[in-house]
Protein backbone atom coordinates (compact mmCIF):
# COMPACT_ATOMS: atom_id res chain seq x y z
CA UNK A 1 -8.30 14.76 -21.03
CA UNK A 2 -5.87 11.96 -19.71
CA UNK A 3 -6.29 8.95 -18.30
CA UNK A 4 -3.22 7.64 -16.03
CA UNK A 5 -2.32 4.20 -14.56
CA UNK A 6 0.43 5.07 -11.52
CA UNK A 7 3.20 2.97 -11.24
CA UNK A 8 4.88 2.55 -7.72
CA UNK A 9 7.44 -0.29 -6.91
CA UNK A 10 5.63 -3.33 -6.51
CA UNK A 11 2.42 -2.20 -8.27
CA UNK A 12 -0.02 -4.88 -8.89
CA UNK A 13 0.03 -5.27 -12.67
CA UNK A 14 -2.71 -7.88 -13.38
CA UNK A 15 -4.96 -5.50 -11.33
CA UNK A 16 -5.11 -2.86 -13.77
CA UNK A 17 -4.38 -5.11 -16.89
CA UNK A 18 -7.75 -5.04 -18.38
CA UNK A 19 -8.31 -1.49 -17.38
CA UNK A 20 -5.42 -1.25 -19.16
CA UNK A 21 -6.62 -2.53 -22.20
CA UNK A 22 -9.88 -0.93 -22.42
CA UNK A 23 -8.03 2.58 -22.30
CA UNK A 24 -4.72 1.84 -23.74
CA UNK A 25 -6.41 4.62 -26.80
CA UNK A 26 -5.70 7.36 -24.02
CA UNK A 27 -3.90 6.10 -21.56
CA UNK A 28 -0.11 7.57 -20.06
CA UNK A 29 1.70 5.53 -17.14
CA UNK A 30 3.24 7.87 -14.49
CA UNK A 31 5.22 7.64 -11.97
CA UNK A 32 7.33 10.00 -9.02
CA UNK A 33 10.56 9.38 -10.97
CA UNK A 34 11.58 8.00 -14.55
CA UNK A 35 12.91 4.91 -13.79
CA UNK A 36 12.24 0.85 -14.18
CA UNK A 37 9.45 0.37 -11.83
CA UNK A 38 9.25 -3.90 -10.80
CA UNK A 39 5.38 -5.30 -10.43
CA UNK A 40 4.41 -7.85 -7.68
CA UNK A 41 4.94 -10.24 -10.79
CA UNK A 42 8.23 -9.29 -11.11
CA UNK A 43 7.78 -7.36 -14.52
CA UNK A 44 9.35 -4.47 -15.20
CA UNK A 45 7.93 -0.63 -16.65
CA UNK A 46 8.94 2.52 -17.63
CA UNK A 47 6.03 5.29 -17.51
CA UNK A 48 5.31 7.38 -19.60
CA UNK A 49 5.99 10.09 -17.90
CA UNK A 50 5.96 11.64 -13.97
CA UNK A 51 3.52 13.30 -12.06
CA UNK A 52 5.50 16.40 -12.14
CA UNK A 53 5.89 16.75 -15.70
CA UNK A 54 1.43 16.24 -15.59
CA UNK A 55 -1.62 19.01 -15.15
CA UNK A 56 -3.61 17.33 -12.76
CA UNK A 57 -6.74 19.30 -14.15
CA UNK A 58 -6.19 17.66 -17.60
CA UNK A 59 -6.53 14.19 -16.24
CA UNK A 60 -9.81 12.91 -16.59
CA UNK A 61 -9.00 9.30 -14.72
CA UNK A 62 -6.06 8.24 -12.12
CA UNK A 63 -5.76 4.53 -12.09
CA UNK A 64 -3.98 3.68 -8.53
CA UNK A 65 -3.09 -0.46 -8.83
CA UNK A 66 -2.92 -2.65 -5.60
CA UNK A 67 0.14 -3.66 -4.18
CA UNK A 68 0.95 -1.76 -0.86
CA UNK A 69 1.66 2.26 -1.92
CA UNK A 70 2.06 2.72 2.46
CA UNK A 71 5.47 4.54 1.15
CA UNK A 72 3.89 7.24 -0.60
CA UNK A 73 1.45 7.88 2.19
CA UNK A 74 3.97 10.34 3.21
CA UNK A 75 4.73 11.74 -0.19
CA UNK A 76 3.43 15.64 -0.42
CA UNK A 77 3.96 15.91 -4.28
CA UNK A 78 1.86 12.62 -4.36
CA UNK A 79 -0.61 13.85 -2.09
CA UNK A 80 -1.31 17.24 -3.83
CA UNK A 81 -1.36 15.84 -7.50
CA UNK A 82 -4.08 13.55 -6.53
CA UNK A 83 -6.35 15.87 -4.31
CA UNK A 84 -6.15 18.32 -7.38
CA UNK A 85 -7.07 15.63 -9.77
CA UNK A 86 -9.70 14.79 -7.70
CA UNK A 87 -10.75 18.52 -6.91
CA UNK A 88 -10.97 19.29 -10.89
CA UNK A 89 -13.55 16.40 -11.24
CA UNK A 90 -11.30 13.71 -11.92
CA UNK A 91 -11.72 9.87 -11.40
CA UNK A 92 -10.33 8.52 -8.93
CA UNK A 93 -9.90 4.50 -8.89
CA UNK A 94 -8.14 1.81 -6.68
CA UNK A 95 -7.92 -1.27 -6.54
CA UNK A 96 -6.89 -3.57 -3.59
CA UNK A 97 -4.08 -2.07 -1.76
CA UNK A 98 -4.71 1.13 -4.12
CA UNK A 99 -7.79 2.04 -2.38
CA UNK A 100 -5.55 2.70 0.63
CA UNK A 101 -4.17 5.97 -1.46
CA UNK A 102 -7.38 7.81 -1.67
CA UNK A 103 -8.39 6.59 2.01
CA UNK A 104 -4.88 8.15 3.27
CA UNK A 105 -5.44 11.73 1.62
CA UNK A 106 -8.91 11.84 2.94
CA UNK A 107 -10.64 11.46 0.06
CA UNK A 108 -13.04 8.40 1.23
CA UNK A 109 -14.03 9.79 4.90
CA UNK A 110 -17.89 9.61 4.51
CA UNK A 111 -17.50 7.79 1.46
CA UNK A 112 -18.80 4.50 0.60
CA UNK A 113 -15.49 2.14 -0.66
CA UNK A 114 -14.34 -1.55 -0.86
CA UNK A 115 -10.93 -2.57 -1.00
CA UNK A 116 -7.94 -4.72 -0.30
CA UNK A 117 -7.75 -8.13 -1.59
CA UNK A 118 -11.09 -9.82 -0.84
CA UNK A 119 -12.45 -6.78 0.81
CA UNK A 120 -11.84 -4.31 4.18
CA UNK A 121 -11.28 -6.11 7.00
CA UNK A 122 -9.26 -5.37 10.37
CA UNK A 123 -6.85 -8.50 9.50
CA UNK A 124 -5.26 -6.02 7.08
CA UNK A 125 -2.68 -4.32 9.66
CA UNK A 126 -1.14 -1.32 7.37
CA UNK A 127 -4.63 -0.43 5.08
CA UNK A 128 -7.39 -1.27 7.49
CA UNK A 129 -6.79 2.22 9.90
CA UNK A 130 -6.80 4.39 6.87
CA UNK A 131 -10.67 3.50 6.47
CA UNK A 132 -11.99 4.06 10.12
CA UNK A 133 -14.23 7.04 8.64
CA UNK A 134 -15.14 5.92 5.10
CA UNK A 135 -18.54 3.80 4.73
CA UNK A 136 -17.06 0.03 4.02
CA UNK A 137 -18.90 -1.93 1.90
CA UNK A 138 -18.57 -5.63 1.17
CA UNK A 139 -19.38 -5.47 -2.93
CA UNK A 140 -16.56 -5.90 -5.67
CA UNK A 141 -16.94 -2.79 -6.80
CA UNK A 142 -17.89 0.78 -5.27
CA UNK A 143 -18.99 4.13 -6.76
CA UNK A 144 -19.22 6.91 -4.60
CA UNK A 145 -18.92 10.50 -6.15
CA UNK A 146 -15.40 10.59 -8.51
CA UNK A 147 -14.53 7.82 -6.55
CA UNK A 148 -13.99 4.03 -7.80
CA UNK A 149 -12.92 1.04 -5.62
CA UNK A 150 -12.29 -2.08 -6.01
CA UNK A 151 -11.63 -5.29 -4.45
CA UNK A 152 -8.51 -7.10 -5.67
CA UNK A 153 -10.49 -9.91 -7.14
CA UNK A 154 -12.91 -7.74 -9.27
CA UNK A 155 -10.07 -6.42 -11.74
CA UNK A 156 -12.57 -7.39 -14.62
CA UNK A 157 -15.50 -5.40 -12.62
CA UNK A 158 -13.42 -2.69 -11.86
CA UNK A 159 -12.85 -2.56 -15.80
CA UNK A 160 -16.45 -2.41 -16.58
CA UNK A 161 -17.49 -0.07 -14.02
CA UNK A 162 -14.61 2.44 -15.14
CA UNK A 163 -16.40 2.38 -18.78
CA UNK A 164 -19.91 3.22 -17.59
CA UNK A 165 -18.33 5.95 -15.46
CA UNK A 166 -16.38 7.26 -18.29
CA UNK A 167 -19.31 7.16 -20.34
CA UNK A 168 -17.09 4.61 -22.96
CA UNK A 169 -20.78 2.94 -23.54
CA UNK A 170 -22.76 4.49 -26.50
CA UNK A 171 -25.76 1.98 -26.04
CA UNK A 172 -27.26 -0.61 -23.36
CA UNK A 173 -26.38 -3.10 -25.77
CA UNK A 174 -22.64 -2.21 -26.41
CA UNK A 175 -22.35 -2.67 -22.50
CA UNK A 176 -24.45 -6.13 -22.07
CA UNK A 177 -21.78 -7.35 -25.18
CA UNK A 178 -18.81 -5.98 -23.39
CA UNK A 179 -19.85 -7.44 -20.06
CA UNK A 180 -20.86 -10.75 -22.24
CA UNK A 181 -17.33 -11.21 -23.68
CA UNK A 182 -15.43 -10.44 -20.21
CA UNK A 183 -17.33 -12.36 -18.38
CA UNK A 184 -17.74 -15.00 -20.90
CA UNK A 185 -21.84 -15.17 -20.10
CA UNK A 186 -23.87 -16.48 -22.89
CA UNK A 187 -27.61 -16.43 -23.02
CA UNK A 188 -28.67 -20.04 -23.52
């Protein structure tokens, strides 16, 4: 099984950066097209691969970054590779503006979800619509089903989460330590 971080122009990078890292053992970037793909930070990637060149049943986890994806809204190849990734029993996660991809294919109506920068809220004009029949919550991070969302801020959460859902935790304790050194809590 795969895991996949997207890449779309303007992608959030440090939103998916310590995802990132606690995958980077199995992880492919994809994209529509091979090309140079230029983050918010103005860095620049090459995937992996594309989406067409994937099995959506093989992956196991889609990583969708913030940033604003509104362009591929529209996108059927998009649309279809990640309702079958999602149909085989995929994860599904966004983050920030990323949460707006799952919300646009349909895949959060009656679904509980966070989102967007510092959470869903009707001051965000292009992503806000896309939620009118998911279940908004208010915490960094949501699980609901295959789905994962995140706000923007809880990039580190999002992380964590993603490695209890994956089942990357052997023991209790591995996960207290993991969410000890991220976090940088000590017990004193």
């Amino acid at each position: 099984m795969k895991t996949i971080l997207f890449y779309y122009d303007d992608f959030s990078n440090f939103e998916v950066a310590c995802t990132a890292f606690q995958f980077h053992e199995s992880l492919l970037t994809a994209a529509m097209e091979q090309r140079i793909y230029t983050s918010e930070e103005n860095m620049r990637f090459e995937p992996h691969t594309t989406i067409s060149e994937l099995n959506p049943k093989e992956v196991s986890l889609l990583i969708l970054p913030g940033g604003n994806p509104s362009n591929l809204f529209g996108n059927e190849e998009f649309r279809a590779f990640v309702l079958e990734v999602s149909a085989g029993g995929g994860v599904i996660a966004g983050i920030c503006g990323g949460t707006a991809i799952p919300a646009a294919f349909g895949l959060l109506e009656g679904k509980r979800c966070t989102g967007g920068g510092d959470g869903i809220s009707e001051d965000w004009d292009w992503g806000y619509p896309l939620f009118t029949e998911s279940i908004i919550c208010n915490d960094p991070v949501v699980t609901d089903g295959n789905i994962v969302t995140a706000k923007g801020q809880a990039f580190v959460e999002l992380a964590l989460e993603l490695n209890s859902v994956m089942g990357m935790y052997k023991t209790e304790e591995e996960k207290l330590a993991d969410i000890s050194w991220w976090l940088q809590k000590s017990e004193r």
